[in-house]
Protein backbone atom coordinates (compact mmCIF):
# COMPACT_ATOMS: atom_id res chain seq x y z
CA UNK A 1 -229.29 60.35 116.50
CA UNK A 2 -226.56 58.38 114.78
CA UNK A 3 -226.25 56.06 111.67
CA UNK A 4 -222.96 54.22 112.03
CA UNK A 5 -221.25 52.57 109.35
CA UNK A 6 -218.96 49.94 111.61
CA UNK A 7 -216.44 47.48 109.53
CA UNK A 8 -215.09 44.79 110.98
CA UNK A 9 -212.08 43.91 108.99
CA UNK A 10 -210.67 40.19 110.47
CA UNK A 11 -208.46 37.15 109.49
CA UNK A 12 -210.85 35.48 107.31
CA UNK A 13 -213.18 38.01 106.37
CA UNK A 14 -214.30 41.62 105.87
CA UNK A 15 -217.84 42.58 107.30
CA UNK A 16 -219.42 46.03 107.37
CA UNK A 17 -222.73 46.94 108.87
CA UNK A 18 -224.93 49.90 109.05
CA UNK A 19 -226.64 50.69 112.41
CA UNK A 20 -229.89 52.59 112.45
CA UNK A 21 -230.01 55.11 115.76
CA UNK A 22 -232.56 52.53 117.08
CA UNK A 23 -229.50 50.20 117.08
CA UNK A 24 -231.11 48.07 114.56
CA UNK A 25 -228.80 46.16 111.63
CA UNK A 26 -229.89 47.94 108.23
CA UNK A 27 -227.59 46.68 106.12
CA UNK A 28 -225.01 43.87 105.91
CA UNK A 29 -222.25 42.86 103.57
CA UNK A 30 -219.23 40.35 104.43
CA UNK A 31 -216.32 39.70 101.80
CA UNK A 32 -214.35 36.89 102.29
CA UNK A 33 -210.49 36.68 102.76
CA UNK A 34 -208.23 33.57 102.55
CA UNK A 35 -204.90 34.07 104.44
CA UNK A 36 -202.06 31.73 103.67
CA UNK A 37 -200.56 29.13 105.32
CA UNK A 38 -197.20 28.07 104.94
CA UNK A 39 -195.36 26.17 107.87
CA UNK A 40 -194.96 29.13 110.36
CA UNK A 41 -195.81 31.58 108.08
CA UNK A 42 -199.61 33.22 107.63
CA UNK A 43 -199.73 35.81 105.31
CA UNK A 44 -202.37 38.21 104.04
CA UNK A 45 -202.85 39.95 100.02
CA UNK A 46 -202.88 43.68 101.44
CA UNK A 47 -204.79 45.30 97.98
CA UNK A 48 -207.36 42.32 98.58
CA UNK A 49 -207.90 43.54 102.47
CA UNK A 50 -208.37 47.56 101.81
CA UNK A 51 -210.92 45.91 98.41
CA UNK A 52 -212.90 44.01 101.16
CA UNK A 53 -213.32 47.02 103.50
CA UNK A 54 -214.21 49.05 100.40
CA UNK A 55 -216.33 47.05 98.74
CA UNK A 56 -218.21 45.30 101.91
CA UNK A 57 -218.83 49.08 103.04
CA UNK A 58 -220.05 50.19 100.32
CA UNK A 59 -222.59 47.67 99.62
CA UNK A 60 -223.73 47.66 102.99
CA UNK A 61 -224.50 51.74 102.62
CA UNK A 62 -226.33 50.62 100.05
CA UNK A 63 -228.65 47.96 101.03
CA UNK A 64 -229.20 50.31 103.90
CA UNK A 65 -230.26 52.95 101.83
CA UNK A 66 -229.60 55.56 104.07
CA UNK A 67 -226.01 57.57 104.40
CA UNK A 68 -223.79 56.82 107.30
CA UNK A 69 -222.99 59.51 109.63
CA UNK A 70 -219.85 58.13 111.06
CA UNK A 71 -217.50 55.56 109.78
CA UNK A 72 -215.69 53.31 112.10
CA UNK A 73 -213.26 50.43 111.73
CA UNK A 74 -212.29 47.07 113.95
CA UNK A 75 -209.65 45.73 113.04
CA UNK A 76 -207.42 42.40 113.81
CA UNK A 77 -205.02 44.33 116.24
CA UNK A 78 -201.71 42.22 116.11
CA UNK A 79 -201.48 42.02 111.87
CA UNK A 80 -198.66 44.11 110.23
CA UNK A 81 -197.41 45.51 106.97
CA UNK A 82 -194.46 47.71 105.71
CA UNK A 83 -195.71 50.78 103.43
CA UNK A 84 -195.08 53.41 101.97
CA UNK A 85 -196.67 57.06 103.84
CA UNK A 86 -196.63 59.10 100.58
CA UNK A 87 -198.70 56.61 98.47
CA UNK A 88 -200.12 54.26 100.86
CA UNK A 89 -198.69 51.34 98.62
CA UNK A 90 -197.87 48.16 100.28
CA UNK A 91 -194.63 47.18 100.57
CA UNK A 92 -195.16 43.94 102.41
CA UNK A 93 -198.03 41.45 102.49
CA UNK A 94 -199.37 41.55 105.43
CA UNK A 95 -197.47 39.28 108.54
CA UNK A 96 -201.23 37.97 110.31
CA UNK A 97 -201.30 37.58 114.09
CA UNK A 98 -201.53 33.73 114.06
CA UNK A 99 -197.52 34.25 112.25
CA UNK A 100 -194.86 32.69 113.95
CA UNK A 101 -192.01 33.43 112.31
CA UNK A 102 -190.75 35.93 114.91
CA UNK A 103 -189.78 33.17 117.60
CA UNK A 104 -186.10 33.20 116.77
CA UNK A 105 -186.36 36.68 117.73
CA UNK A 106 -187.89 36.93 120.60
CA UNK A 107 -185.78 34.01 121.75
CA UNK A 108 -183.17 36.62 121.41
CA UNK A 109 -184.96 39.28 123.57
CA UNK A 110 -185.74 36.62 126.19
CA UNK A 111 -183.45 38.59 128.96
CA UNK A 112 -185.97 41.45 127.94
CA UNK A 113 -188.97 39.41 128.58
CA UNK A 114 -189.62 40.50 132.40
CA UNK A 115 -189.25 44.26 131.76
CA UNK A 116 -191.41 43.84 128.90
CA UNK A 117 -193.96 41.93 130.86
CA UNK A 118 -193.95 44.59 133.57
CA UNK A 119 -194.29 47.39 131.71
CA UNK A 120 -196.68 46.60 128.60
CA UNK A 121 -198.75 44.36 130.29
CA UNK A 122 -198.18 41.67 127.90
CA UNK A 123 -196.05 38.26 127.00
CA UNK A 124 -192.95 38.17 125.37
CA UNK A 125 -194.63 36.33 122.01
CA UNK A 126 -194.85 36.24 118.38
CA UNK A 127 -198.34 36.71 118.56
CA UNK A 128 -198.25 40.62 119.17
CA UNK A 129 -197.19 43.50 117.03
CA UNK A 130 -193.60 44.67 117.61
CA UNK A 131 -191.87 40.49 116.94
CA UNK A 132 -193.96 41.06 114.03
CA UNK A 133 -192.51 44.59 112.67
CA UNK A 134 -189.17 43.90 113.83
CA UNK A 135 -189.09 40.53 111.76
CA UNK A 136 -189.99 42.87 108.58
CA UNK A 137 -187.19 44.82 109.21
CA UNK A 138 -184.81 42.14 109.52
CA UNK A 139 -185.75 39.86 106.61
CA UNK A 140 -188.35 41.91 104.54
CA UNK A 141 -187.61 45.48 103.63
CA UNK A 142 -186.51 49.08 105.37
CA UNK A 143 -188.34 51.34 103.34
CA UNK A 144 -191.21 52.63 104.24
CA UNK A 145 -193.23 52.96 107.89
CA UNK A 146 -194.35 49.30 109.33
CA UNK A 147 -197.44 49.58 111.04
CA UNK A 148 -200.37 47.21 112.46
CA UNK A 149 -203.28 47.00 109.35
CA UNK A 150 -205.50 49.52 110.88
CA UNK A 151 -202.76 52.66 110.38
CA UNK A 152 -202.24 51.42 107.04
CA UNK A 153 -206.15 51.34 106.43
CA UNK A 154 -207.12 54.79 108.19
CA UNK A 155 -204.43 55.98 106.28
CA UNK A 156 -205.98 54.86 102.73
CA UNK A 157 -209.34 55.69 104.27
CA UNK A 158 -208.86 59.21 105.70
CA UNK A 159 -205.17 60.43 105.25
CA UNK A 160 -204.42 59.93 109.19
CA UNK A 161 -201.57 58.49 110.50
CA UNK A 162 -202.96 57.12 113.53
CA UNK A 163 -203.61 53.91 115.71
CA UNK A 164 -206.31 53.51 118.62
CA UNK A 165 -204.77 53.15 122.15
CA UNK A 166 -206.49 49.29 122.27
CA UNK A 167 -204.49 48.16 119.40
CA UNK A 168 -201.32 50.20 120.67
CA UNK A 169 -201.73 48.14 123.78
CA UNK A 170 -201.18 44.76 121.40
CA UNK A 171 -198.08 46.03 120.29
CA UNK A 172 -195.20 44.99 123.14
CA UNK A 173 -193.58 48.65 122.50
CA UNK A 174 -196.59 50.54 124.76
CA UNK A 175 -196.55 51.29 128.39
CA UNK A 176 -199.52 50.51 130.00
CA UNK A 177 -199.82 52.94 132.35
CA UNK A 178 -199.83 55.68 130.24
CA UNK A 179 -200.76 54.19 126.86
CA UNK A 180 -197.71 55.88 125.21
CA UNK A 181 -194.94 54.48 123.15
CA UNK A 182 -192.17 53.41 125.12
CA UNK A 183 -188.79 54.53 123.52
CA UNK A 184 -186.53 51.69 125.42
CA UNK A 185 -188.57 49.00 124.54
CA UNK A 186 -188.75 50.63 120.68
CA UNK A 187 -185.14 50.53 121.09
CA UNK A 188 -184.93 46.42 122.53
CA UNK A 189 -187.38 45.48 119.01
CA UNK A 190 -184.68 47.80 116.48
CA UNK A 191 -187.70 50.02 115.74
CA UNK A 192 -186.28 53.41 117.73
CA UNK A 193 -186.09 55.12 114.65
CA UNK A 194 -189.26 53.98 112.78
CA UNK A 195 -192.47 56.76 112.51
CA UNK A 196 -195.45 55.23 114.72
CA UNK A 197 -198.64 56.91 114.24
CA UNK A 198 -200.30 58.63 116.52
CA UNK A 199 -201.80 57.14 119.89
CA UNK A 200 -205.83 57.93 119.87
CA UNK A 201 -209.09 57.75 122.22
CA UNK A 202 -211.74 54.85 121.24
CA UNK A 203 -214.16 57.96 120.93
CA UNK A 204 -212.11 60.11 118.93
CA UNK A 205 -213.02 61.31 115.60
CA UNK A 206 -209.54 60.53 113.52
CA UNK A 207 -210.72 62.21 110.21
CA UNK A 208 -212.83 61.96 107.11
CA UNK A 209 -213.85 59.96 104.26
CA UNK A 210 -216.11 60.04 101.26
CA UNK A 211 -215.11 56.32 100.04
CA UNK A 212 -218.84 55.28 101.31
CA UNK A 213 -220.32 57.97 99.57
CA UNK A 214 -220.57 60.97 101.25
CA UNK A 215 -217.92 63.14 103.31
CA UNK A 216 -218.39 62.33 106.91
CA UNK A 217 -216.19 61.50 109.90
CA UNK A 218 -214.17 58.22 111.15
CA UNK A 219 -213.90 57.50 114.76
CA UNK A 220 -214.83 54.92 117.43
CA UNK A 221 -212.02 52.58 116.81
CA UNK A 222 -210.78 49.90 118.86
CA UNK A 223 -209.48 46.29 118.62
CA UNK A 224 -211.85 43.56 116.99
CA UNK A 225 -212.14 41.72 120.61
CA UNK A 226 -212.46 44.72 122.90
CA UNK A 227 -215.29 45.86 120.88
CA UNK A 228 -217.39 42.27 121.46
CA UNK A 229 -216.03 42.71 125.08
CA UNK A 230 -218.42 46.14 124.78
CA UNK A 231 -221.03 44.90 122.75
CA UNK A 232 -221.42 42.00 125.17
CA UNK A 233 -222.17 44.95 128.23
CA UNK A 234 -218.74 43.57 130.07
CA UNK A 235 -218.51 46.85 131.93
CA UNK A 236 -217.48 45.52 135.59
CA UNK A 237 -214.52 43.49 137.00
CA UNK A 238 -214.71 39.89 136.09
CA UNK A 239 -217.37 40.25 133.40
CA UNK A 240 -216.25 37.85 130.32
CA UNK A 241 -216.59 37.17 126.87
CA UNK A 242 -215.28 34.64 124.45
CA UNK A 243 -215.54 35.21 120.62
CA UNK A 244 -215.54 32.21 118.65
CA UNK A 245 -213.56 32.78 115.37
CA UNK A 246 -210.92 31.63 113.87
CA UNK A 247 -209.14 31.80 117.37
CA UNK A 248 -210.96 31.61 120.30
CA UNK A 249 -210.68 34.78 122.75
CA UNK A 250 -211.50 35.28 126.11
CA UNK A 251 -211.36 38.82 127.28
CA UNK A 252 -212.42 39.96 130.70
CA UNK A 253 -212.69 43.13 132.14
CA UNK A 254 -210.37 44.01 134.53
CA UNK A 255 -211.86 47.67 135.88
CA UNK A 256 -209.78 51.04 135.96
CA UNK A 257 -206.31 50.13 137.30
CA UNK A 258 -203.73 48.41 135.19
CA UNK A 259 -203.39 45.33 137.34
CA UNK A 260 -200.77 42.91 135.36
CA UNK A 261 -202.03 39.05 135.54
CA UNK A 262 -200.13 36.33 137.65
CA UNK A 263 -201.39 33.65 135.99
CA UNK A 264 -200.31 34.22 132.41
CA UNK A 265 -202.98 36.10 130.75
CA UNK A 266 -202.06 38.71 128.98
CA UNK A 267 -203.61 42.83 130.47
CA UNK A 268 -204.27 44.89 127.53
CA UNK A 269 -206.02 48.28 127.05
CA UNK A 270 -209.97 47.61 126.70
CA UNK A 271 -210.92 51.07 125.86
CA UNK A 272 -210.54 54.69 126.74
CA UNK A 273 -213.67 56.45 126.36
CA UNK A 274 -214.68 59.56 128.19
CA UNK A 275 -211.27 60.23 129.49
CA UNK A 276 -211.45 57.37 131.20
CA UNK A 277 -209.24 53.79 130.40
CA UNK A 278 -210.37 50.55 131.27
CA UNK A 279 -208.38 47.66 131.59
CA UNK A 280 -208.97 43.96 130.55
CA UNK A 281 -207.36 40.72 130.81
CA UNK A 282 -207.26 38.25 127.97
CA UNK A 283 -206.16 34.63 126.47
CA UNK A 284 -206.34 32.85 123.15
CA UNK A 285 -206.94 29.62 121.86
CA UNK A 286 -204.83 30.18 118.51
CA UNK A 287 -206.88 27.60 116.47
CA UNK A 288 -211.10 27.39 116.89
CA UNK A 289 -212.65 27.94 113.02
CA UNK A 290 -209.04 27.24 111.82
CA UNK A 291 -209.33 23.76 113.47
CA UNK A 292 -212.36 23.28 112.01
CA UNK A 293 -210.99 24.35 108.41
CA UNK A 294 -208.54 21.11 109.28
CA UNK A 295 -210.84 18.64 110.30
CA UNK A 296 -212.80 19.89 106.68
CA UNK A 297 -209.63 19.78 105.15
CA UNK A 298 -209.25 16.31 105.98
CA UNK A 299 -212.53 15.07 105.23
CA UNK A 300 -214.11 14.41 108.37
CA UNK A 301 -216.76 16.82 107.65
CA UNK A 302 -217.96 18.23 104.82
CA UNK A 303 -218.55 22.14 106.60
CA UNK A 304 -218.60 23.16 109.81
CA UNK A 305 -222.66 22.65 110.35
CA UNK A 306 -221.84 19.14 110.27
CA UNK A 307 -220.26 19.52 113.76
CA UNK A 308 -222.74 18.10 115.63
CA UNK A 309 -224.21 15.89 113.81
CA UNK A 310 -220.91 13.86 113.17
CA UNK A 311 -219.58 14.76 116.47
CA UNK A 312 -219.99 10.91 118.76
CA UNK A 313 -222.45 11.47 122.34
CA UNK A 314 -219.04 10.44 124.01
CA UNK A 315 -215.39 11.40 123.17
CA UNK A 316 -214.54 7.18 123.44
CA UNK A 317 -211.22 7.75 125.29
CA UNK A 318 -209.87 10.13 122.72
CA UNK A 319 -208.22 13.31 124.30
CA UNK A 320 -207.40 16.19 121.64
CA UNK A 321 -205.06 19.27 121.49
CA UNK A 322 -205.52 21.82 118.28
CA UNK A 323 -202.17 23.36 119.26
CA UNK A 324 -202.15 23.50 115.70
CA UNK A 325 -200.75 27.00 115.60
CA UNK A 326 -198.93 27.16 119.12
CA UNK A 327 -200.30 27.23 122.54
CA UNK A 328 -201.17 30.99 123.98
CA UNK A 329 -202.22 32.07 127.43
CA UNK A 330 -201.39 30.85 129.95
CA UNK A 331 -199.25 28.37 128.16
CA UNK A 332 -197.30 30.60 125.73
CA UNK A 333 -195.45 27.85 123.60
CA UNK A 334 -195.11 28.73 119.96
CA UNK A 335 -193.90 26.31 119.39
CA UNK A 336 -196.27 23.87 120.72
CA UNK A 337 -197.97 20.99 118.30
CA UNK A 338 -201.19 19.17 118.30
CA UNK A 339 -201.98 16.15 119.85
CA UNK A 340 -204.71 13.29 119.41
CA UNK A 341 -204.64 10.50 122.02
CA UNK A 342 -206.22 8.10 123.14
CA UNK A 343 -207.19 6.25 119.80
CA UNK A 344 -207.95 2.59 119.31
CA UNK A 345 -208.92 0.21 116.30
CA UNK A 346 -212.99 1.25 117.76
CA UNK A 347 -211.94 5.17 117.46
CA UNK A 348 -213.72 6.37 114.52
CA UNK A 349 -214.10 10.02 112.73
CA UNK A 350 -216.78 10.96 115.38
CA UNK A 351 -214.65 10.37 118.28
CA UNK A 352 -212.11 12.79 116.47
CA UNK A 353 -214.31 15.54 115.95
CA UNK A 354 -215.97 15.59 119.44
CA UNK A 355 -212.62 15.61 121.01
CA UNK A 356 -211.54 18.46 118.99
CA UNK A 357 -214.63 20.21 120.09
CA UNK A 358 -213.48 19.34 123.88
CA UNK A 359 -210.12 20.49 123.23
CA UNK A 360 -210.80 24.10 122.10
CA UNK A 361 -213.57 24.03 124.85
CA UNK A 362 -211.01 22.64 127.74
CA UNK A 363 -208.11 25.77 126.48
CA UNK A 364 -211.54 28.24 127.07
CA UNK A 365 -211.71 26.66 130.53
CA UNK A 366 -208.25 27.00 131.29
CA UNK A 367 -208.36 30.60 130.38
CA UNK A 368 -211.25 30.97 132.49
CA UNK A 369 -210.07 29.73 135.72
CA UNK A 370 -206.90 32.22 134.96
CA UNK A 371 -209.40 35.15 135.16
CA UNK A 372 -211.04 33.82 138.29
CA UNK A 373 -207.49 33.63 140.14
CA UNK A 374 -206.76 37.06 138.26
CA UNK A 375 -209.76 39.04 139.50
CA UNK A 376 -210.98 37.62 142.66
CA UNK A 377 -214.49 37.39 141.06
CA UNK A 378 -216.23 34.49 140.43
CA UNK A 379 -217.10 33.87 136.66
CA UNK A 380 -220.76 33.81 137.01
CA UNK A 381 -221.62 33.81 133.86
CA UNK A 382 -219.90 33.63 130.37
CA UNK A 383 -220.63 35.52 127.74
CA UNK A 384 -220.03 34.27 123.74
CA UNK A 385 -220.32 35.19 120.07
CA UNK A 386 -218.85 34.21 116.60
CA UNK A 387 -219.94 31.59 114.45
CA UNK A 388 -218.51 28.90 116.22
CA UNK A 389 -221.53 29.67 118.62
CA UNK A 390 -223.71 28.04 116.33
CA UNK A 391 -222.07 24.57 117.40
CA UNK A 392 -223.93 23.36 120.40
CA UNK A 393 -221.91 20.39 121.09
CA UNK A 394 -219.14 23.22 121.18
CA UNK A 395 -221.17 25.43 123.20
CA UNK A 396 -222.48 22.99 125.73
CA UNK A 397 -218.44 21.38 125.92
CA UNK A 398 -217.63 25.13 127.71
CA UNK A 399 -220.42 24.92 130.26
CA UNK A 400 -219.75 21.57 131.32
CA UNK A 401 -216.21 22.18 131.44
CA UNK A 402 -216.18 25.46 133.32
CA UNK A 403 -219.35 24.49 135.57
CA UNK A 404 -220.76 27.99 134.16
CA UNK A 405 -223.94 28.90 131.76
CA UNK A 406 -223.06 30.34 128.52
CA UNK A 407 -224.94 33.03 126.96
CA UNK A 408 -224.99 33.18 123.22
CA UNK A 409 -225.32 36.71 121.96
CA UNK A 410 -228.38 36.84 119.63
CA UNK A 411 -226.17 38.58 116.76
CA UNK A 412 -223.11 37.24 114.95
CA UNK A 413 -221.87 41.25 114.72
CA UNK A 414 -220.99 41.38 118.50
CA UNK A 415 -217.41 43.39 117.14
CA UNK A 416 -218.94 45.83 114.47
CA UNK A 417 -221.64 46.29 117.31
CA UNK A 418 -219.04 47.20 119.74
CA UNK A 419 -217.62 49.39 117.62
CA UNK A 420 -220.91 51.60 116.30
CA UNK A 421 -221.37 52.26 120.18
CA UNK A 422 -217.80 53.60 120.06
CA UNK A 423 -218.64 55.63 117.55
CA UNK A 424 -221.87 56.69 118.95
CA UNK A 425 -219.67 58.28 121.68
CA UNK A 426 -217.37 59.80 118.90
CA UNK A 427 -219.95 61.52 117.19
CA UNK A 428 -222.29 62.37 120.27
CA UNK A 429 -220.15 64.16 123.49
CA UNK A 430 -223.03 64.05 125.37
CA UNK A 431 -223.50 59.93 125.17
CA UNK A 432 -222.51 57.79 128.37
CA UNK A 433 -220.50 54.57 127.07
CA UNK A 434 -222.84 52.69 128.98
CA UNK A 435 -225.46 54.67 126.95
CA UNK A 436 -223.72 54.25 124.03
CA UNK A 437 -224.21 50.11 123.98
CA UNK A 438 -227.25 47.99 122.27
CA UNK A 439 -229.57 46.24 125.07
CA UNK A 440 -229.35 42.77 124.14
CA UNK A 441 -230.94 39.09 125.54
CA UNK A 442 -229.19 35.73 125.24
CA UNK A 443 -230.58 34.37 122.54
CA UNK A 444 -229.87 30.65 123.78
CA UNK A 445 -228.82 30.06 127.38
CA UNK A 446 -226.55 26.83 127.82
CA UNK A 447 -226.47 25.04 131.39
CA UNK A 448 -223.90 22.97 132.46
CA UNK A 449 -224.88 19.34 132.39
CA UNK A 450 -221.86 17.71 134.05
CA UNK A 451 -221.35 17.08 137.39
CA UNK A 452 -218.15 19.23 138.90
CA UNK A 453 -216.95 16.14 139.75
CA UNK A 454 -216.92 14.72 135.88
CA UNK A 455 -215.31 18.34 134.61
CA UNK A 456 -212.30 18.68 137.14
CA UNK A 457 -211.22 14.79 136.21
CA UNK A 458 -211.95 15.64 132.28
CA UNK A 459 -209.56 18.29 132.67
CA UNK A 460 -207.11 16.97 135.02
CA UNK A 461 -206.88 14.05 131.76
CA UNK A 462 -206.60 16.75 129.41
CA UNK A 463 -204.18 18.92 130.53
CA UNK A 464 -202.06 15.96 130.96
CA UNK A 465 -202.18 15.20 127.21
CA UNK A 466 -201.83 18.81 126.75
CA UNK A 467 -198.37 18.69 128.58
CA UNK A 468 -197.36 16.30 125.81
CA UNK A 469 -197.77 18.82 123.52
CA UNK A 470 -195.70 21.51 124.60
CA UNK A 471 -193.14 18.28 125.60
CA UNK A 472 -192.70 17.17 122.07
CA UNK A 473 -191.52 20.95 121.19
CA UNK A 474 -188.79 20.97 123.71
CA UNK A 475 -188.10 21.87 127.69
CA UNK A 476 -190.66 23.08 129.67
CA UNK A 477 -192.14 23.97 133.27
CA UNK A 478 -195.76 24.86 133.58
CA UNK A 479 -196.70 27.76 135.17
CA UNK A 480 -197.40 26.67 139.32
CA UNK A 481 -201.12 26.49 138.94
CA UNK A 482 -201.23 24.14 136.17
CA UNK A 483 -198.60 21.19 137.53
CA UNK A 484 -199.86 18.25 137.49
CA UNK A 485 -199.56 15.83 140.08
């Protein structure tokens, strides 16, 4: 049996675990990170990242007191960096996903955006990889190889030049049917000539490390959010999850064929595992913890486990948008800005905070309904994890709003879970994926409250305020099934 070592290395933190063959948590250690904002720009300390991973895994090998037999790594999937392939020193900070610097440019690409769309599965946006590299190139440096952070870490970790086909599928520069770089649109981002690592299996052992102690092999990797999507047993068509974390991300599985979406989410790679590639849809909600941060920031709570109780028992007229970082799926406006309205002389900090709470809760329901149209299925159930889970004004917000329970996963490692079962199938051959994943129970079940009735007029209000906030930012025509009357 099979003691994983899974790191999940994200925006605002570093966390590794140890997971005993029984599937049991062993040992845990988290570093913190603390990206910076600056206008448009979101930047990341690259020696402080590859530290975290280091240090987090290590300590977490050690409070396990037992030796890893695989090492496997999440990782952020859209973050990027410039280095250099002969000494692995950075030659960029990192550009995080939440950047938007890259608009100009894909302004420029915008007669690109359809074959782009058709091909990789994905929105012309700042959000994913290639806007990202190509922006480096233009304004940063030329040395070097510019890759997403988890080439640059395997690369420090085990020598490999390689990136998992999940996070290739993030990139804009992959074709989705074959899950191969795609030399015209490498060509349409100025990054024809640039070395790309090497295109890899979710179960594939990459190579070896002795950072965490002894020599043993690195495999299982995949994206931070298709490994909750797995850890959360989303196996069939329509399943869902949403990860509450700095963003908010709602993935769901979209079975074996590479069906693109019509309603403006993006498709992406889940996994391939056991020769086989499955497909999922997904959307984002840019800001969730990071709108938190703000409302701390500004004093109208002292942490986040003051949400609910300063949050009011009604949101008093007061309609929020934390566009605070853009709009994503199915909206896709960068350039998008937040909006509070509604207020009055009676409006008062509670008010605020519920309503912010509603607003990241209303974008989940939006993205929801997207999947329903996408899939055919109905959204029986949705499935959640991060920390944001521990909010249950938050949580109970998305059940009312999308007329749906909510299971809570019972462990706040849903990614570095996802990807130990990965690596399970890495270092086993003879494990099923299905096999491969932790049983789990919700550990708190959350029923919607609201009548359908109260939830379709919430949201009608809402997404009229929201239409404000992609108005103030310039021209624009909502996809079809999102006009308002």
């Amino acid at each position: 049996m099979t003691t994983v070592l899974a790191i999940d290395q994200g925006t605002s933190g570093t966390k590794a675990l140890v997971v005993a063959p029984d599937g049991a948590a062993i040992g845990v250690a988290e570093r913190s990170l603390h990206p910076r904002y600056a206008g448009r720009a979101v930047e990341q300390d690259p020696l402080a990242l590859l530290e975290s991973v280091v240090d987090a895994g290590r300590e977490a090998v050690a409070r396990a007191g037992v030796a890893p037999d695989i090492v496997t790594l999440a990782n952020q999937g859209e973050t990027v960096l410039a280095w250099d392939p002969e000494s692995g020193t950075p030659l960029t900070d990192l550009v995080v996903w939440q950047d938007r610097r890259a608009e100009a440019l894909c302004e420029e690409l915008g007669e690109y955006s359809e074959t782009i769309s058709s091909r990789t599965g994905l929105v012309l946006d700042p959000y994913f990889s290639a806007p990202k590299q190509a922006w480096i190139r233009r304004n940063l440096t030329t040395e070097g190889v510019v890759t997403t952070s988890d080439a640059w870490l395997l690369h420090r970790l085990t020598g490999a030049f390689v990136t998992d086909v999940s996070t290739a599928s993030r990139s804009l520069v992959t074709d989705l049917e074959n899950a191969s770089w795609d030399a015209e649109l490498l060509e349409v981002f100025g990054l024809g000539d640039e070395p790309l690592p090497r295109i890899v299996d979710c179960d594939e052992v990459v190579g070896h490390t002795d950072v965490f102690g002894r020599r043993v092999p690195v495999g299982g990797l995949v994206v931070d959010q298709q490994a909750a999507l797995l850890a959360e047993s989303c196996l069939l068509p329509g399943e869902a999850k949403c990860t509450f974390g700095t963003g908010a991300f709602l993935l769901a599985q979209a079975g074996t064929e590479p069906v693109r979406s019509s309603t403006g989410l993006s498709t992406s790679i889940a996994w391939t595992a056991r020769g086989a590639t499955a497909y999922c849809f997904d959307g984002q909600v840019y800001t969730a913890a990071s709108a938190i941060r703000w409302m701390q920031q500004l004093g109208f709570i002292a942490s986040a486990a003051e949400l609910d109780t300063v949050a009011a028992s009604d949101h008093g007229g007061v309609f929020a948008v934390p566009a605070l970082a853009g709009l994503g799926a199915p909206w896709w406006r960068p350039d998008a800005t937040g909006v509070l309205a509604g207020m009055s002389l009676s409006t008062d900090v509670g008010h605020i905070v519920l309503a912010v709470l509603q607003g990241i809760a209303a974008q989940v329901a939006e993205l929801a309904e997207a999947v329903v149209d996408d899939t055919g299925v109905p959204l029986r159930r949705l499935r959640v994890d991060g920390g944001l889970t521990q909010s249950a004004v938050l949580m109970q917000a998305v059940a009312d709003l999308l007329q749906t329970p909510v299971d809570v996963y019972p462990s706040q490692h849903a990614t570095p879970l996802g990807a130990a079962a990965l690596a399970r199938c890495a270092a086993d051959r003879s494990l099923g994926l299905a096999e491969s994943i932790i049983p789990w129970q919700p550990a708190r079940v959350f029923e919607p409250r609201w009548t359908a009735s109260r939830a379709e007029e919430f949201r009608t209000r809402w997404r009229t305020v929201a239409d404000t906030a992609t108005r103030a930012s310039g021209p624009f025509t909502t996809p079809s099934s999102y006009t308002q009357d």
